[in-house]
PDB file of N, CA and C in Angstrom:
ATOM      1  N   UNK A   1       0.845  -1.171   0.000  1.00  0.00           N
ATOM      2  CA  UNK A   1       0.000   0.000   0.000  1.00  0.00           C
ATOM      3  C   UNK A   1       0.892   1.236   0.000  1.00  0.00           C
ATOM      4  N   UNK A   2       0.496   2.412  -0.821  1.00  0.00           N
ATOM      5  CA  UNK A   2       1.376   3.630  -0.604  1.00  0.00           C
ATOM      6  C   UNK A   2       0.574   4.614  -0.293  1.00  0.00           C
ATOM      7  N   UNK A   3       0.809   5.573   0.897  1.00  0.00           N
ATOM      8  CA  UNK A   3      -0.415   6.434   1.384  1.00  0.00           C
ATOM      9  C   UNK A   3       0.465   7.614   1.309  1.00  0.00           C
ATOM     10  N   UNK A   4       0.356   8.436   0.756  1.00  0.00           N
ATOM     11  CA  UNK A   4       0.740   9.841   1.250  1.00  0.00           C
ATOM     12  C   UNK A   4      -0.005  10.694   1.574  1.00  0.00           C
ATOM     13  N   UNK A   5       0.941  11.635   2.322  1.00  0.00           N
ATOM     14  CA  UNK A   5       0.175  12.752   2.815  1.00  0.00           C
ATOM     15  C   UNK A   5       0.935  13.945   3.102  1.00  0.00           C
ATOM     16  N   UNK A   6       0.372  14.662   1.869  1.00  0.00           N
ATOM     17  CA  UNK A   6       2.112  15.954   1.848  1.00  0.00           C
ATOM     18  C   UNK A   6       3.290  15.516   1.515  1.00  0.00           C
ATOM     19  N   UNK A   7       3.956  15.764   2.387  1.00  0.00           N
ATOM     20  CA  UNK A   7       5.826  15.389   2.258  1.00  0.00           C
ATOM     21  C   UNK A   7       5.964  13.728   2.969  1.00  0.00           C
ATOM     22  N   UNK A   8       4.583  13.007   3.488  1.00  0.00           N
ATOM     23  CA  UNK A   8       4.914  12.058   3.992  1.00  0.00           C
ATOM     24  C   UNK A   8       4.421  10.744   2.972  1.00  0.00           C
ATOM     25  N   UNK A   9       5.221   9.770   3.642  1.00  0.00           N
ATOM     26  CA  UNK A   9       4.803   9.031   2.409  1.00  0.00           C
ATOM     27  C   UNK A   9       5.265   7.463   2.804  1.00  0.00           C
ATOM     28  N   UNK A  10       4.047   6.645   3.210  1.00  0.00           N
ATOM     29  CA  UNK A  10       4.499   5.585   3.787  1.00  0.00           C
ATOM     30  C   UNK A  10       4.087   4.336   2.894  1.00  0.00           C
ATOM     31  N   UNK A  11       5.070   3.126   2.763  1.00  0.00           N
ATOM     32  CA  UNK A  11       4.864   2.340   1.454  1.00  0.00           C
ATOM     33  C   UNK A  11       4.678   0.747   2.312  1.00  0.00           C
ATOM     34  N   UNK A  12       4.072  -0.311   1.848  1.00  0.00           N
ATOM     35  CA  UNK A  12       3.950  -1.734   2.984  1.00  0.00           C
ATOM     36  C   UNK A  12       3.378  -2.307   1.892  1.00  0.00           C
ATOM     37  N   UNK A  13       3.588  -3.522   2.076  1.00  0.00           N
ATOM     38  CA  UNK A  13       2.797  -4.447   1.374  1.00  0.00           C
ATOM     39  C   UNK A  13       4.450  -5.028   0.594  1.00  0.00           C
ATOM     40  N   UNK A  14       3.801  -6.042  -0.449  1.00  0.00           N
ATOM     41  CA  UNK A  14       4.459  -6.752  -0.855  1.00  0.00           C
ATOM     42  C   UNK A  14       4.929  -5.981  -2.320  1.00  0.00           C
ATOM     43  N   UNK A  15       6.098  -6.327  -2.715  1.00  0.00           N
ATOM     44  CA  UNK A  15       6.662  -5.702  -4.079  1.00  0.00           C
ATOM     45  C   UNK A  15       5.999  -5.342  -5.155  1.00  0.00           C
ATOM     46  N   UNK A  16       4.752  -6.673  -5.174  1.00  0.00           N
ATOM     47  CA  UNK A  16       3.741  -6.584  -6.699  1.00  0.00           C
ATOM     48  C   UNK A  16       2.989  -5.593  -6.352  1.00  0.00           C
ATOM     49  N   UNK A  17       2.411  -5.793  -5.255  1.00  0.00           N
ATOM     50  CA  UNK A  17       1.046  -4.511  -5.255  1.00  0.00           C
ATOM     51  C   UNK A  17       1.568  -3.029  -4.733  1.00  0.00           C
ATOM     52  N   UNK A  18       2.950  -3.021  -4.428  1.00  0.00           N
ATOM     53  CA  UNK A  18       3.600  -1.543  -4.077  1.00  0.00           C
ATOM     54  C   UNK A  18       3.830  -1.103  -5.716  1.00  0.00           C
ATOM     55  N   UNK A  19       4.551  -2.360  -6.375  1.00  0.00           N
ATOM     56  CA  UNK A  19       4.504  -2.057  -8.051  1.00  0.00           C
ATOM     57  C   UNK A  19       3.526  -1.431  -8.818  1.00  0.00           C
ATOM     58  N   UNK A  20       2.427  -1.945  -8.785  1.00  0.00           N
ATOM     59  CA  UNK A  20       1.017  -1.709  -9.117  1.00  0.00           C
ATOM     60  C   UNK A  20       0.494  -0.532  -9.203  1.00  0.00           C
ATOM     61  N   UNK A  21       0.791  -0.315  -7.857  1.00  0.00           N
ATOM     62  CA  UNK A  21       0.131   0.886  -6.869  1.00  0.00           C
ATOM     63  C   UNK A  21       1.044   2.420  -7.959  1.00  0.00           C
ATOM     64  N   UNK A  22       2.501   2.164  -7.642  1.00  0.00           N
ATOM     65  CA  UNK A  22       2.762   2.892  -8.240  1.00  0.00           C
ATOM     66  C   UNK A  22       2.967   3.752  -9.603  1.00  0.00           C
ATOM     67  N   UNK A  23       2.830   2.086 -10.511  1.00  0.00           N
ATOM     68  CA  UNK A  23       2.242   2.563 -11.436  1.00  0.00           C
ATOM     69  C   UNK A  23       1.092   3.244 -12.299  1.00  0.00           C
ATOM     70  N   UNK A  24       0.245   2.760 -11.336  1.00  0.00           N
ATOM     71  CA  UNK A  24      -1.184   3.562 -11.521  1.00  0.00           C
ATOM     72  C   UNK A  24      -0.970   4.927 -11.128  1.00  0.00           C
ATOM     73  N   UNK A  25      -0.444   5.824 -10.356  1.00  0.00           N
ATOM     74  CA  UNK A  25       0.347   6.827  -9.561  1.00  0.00           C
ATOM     75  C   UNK A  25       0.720   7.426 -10.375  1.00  0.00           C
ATOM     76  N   UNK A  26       2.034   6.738 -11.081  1.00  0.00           N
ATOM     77  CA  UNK A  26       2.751   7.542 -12.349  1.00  0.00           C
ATOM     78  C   UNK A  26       1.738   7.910 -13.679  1.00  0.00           C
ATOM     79  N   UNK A  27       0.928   6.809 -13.914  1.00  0.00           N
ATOM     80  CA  UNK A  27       0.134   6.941 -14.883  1.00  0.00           C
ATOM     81  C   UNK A  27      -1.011   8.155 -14.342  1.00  0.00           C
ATOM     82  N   UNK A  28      -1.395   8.269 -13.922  1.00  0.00           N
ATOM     83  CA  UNK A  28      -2.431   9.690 -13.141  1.00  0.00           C
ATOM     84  C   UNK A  28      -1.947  10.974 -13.511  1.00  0.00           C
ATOM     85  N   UNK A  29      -0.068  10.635 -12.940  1.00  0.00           N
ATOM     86  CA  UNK A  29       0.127  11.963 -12.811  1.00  0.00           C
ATOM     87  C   UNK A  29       1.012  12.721 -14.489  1.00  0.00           C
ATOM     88  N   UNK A  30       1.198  11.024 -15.212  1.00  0.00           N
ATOM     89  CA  UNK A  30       1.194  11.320 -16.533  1.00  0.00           C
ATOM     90  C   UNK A  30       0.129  12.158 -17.445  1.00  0.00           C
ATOM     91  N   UNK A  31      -0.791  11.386 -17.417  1.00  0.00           N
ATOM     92  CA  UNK A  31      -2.308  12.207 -17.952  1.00  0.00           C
ATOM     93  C   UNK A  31      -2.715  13.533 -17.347  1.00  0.00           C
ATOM     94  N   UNK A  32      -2.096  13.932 -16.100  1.00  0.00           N
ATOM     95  CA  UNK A  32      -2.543  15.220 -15.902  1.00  0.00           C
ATOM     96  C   UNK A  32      -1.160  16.458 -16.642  1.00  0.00           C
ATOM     97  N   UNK A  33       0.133  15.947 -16.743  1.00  0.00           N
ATOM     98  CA  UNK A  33       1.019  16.403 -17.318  1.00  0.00           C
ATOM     99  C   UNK A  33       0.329  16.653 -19.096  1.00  0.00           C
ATOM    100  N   UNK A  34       0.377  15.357 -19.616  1.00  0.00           N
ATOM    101  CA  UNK A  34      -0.130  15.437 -20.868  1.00  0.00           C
ATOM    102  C   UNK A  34      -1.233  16.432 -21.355  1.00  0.00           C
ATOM    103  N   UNK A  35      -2.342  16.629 -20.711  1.00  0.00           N
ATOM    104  CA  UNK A  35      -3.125  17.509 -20.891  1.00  0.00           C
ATOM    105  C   UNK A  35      -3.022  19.343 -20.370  1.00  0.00           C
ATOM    106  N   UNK A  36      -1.649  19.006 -19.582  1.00  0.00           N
ATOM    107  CA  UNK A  36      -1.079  20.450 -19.280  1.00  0.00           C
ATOM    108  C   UNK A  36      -0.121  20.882 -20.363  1.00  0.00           C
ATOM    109  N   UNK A  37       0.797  20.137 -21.132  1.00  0.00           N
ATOM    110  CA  UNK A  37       1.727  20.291 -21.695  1.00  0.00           C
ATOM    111  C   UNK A  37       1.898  19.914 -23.076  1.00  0.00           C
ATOM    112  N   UNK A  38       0.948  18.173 -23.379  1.00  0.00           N
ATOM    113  CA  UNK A  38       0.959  17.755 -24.719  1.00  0.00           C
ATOM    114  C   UNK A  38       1.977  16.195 -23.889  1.00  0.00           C
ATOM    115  N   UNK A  39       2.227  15.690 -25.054  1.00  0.00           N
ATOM    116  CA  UNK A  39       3.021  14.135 -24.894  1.00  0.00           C
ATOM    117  C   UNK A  39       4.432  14.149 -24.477  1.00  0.00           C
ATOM    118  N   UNK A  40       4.889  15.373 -25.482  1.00  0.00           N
ATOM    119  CA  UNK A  40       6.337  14.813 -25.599  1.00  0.00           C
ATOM    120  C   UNK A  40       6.791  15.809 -24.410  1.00  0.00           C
ATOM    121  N   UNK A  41       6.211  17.166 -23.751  1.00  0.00           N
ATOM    122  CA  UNK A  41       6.860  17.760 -22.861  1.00  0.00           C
ATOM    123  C   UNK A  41       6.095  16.560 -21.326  1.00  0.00           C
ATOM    124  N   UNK A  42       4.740  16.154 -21.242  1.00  0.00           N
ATOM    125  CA  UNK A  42       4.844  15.132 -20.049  1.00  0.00           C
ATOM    126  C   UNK A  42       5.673  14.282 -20.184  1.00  0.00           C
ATOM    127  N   UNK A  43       6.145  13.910 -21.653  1.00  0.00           N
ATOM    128  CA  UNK A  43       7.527  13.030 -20.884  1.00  0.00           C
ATOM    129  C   UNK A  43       8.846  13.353 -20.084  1.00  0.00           C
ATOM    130  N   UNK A  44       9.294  14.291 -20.902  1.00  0.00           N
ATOM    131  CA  UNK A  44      10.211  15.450 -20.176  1.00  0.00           C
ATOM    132  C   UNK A  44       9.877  15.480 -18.755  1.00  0.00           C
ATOM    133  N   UNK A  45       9.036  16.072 -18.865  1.00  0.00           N
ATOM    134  CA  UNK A  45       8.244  16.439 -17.174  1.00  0.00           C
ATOM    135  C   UNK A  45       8.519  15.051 -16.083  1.00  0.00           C
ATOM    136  N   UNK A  46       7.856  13.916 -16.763  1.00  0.00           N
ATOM    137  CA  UNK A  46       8.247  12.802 -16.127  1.00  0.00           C
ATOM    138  C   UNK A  46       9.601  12.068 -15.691  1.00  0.00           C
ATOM    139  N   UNK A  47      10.279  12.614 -16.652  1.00  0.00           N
ATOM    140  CA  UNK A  47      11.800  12.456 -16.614  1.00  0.00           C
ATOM    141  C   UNK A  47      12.370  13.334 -15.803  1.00  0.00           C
ATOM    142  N   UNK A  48      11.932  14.528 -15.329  1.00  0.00           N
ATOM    143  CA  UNK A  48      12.708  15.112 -14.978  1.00  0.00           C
ATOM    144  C   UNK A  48      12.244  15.378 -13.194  1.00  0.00           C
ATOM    145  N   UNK A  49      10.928  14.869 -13.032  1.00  0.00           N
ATOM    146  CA  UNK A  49      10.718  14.127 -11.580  1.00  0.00           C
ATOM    147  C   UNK A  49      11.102  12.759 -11.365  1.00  0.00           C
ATOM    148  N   UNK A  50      11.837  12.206 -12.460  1.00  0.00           N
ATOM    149  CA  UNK A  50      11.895  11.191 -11.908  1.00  0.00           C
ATOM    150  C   UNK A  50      13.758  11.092 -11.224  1.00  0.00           C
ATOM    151  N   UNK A  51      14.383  12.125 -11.746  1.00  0.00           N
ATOM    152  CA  UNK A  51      15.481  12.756 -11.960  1.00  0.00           C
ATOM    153  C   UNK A  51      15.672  13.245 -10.445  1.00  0.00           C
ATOM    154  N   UNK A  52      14.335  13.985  -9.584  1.00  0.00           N
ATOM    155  CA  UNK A  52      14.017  14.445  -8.521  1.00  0.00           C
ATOM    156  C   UNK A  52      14.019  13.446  -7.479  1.00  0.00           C
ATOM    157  N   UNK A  53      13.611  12.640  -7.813  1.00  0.00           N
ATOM    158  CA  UNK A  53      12.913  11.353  -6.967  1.00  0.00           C
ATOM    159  C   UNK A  53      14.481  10.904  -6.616  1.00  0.00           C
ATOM    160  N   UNK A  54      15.233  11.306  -7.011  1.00  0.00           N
ATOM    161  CA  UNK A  54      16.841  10.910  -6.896  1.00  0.00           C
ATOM    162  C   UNK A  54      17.711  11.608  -5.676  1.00  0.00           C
ATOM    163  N   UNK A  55      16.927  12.524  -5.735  1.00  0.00           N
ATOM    164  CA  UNK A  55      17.578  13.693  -4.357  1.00  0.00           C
ATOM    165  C   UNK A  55      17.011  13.311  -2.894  1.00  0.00           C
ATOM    166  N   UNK A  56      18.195  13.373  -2.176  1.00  0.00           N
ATOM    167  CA  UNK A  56      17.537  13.308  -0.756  1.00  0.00           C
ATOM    168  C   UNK A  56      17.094  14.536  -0.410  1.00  0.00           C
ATOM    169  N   UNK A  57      16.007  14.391   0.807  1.00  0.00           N
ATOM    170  CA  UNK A  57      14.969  15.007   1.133  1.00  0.00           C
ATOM    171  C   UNK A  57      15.880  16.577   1.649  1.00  0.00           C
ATOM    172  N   UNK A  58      17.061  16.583   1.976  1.00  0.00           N
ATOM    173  CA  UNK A  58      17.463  17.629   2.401  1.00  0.00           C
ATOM    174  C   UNK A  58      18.398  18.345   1.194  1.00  0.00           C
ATOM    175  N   UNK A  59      18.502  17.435   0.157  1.00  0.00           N
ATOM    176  CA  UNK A  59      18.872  18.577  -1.035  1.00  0.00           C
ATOM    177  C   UNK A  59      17.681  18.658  -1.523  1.00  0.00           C
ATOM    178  N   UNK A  60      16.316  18.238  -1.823  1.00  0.00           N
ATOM    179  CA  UNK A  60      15.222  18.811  -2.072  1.00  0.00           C
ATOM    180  C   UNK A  60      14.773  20.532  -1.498  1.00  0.00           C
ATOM    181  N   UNK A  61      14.922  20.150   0.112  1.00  0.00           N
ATOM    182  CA  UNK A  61      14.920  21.445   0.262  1.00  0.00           C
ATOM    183  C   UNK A  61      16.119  22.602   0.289  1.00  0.00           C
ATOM    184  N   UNK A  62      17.145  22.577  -0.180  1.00  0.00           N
ATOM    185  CA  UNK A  62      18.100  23.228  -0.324  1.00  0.00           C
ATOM    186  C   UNK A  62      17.445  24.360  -2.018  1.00  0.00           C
ATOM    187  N   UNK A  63      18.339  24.883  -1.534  1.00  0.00           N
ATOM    188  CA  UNK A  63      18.141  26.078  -3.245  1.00  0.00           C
ATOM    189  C   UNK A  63      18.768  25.399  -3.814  1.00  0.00           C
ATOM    190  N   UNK A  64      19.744  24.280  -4.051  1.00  0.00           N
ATOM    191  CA  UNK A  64      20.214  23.822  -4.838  1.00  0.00           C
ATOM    192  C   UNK A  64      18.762  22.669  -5.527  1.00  0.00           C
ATOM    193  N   UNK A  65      17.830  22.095  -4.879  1.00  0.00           N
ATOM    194  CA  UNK A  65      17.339  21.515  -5.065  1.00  0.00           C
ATOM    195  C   UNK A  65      16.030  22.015  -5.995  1.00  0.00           C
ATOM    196  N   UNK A  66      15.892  23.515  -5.628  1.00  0.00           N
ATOM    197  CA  UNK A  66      14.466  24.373  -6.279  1.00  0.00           C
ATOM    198  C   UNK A  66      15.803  25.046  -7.217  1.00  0.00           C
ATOM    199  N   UNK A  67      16.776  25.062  -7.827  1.00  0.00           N
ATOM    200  CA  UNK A  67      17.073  25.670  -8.658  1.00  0.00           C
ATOM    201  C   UNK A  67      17.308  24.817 -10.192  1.00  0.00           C
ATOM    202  N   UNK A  68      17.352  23.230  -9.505  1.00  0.00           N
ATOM    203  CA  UNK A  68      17.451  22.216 -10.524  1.00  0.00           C
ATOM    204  C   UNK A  68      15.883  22.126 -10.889  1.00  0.00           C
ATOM    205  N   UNK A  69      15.006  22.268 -10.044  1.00  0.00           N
ATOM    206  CA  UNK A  69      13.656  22.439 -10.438  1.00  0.00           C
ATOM    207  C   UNK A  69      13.118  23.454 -11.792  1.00  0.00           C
ATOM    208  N   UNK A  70      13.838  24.597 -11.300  1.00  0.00           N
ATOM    209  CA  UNK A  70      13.293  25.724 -11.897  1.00  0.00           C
ATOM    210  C   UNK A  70      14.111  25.523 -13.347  1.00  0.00           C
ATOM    211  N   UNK A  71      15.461  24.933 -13.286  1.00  0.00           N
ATOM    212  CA  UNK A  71      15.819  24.735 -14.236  1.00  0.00           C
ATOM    213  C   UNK A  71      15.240  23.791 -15.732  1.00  0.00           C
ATOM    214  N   UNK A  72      14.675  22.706 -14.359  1.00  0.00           N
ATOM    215  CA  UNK A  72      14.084  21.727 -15.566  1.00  0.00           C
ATOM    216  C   UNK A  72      12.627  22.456 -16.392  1.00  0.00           C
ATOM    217  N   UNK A  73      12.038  22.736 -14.950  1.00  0.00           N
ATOM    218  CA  UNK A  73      10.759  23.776 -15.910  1.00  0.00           C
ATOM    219  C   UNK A  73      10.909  24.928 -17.196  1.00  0.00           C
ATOM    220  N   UNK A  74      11.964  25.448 -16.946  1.00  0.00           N
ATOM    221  CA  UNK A  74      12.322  26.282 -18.241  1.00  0.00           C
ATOM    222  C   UNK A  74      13.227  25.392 -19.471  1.00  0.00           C
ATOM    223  N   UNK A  75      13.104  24.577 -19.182  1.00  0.00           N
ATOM    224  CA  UNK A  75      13.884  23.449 -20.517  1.00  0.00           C
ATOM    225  C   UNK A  75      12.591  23.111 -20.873  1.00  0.00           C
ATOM    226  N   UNK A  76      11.718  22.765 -20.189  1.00  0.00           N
ATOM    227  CA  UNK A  76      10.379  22.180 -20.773  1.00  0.00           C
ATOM    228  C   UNK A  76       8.980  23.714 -21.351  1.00  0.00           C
ATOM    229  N   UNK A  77       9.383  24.946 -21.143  1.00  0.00           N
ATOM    230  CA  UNK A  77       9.143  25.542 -21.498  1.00  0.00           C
ATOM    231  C   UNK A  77       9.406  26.109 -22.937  1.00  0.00           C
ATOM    232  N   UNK A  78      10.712  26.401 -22.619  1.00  0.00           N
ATOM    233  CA  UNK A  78      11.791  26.730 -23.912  1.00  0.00           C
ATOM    234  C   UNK A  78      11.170  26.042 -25.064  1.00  0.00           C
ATOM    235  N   UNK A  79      10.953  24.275 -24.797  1.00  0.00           N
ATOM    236  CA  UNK A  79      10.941  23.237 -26.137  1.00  0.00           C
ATOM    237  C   UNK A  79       9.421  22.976 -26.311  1.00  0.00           C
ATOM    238  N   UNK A  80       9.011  23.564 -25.569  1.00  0.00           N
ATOM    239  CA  UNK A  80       7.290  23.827 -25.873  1.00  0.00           C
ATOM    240  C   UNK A  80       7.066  25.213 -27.170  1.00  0.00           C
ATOM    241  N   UNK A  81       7.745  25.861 -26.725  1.00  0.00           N
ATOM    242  CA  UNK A  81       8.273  27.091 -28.252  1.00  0.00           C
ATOM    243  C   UNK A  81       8.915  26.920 -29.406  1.00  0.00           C
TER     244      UNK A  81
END
């Protein structure tokens, strides 16, 4: 099972249905990208949280962490033009 709530985020269960779970997750938050952006920038987008998902929680909150942010958003801006 994966429950979040905010910044928290607690995961149990067995590998398949944490698998599952999350893929349905990614796929949600694909389709809401896609219809914000089009295909090829939600992929970007997806790539580039998934890029995030890589940082620990205390370079997340660092400016180093919102500046790689801000960075990726204006790459996905830029190639939307």
């Amino acid at each position: 099972m994966i429950k979040a709530d905010k910044e928290s985020v607690k995961i149990s269960g067995d590998l398949t249905e944490i698998t599952d779970q999350f893929v349905a997750i990614a796929k949600g938050v694909r389709e809401v990208l896609e219809n914000a952006f089009g295909g090829m920038l939600a992929s970007k987008a997806m790539d580039a949280i998934y890029e995030l998902s890589k940082f620990t929680d205390e370079e997340l909150e660092t400016r180093q962490g919102e500046e790689i942010a801000e960075t990726i958003l204006k790459n996905l801006q830029r190639e939307d033009n």
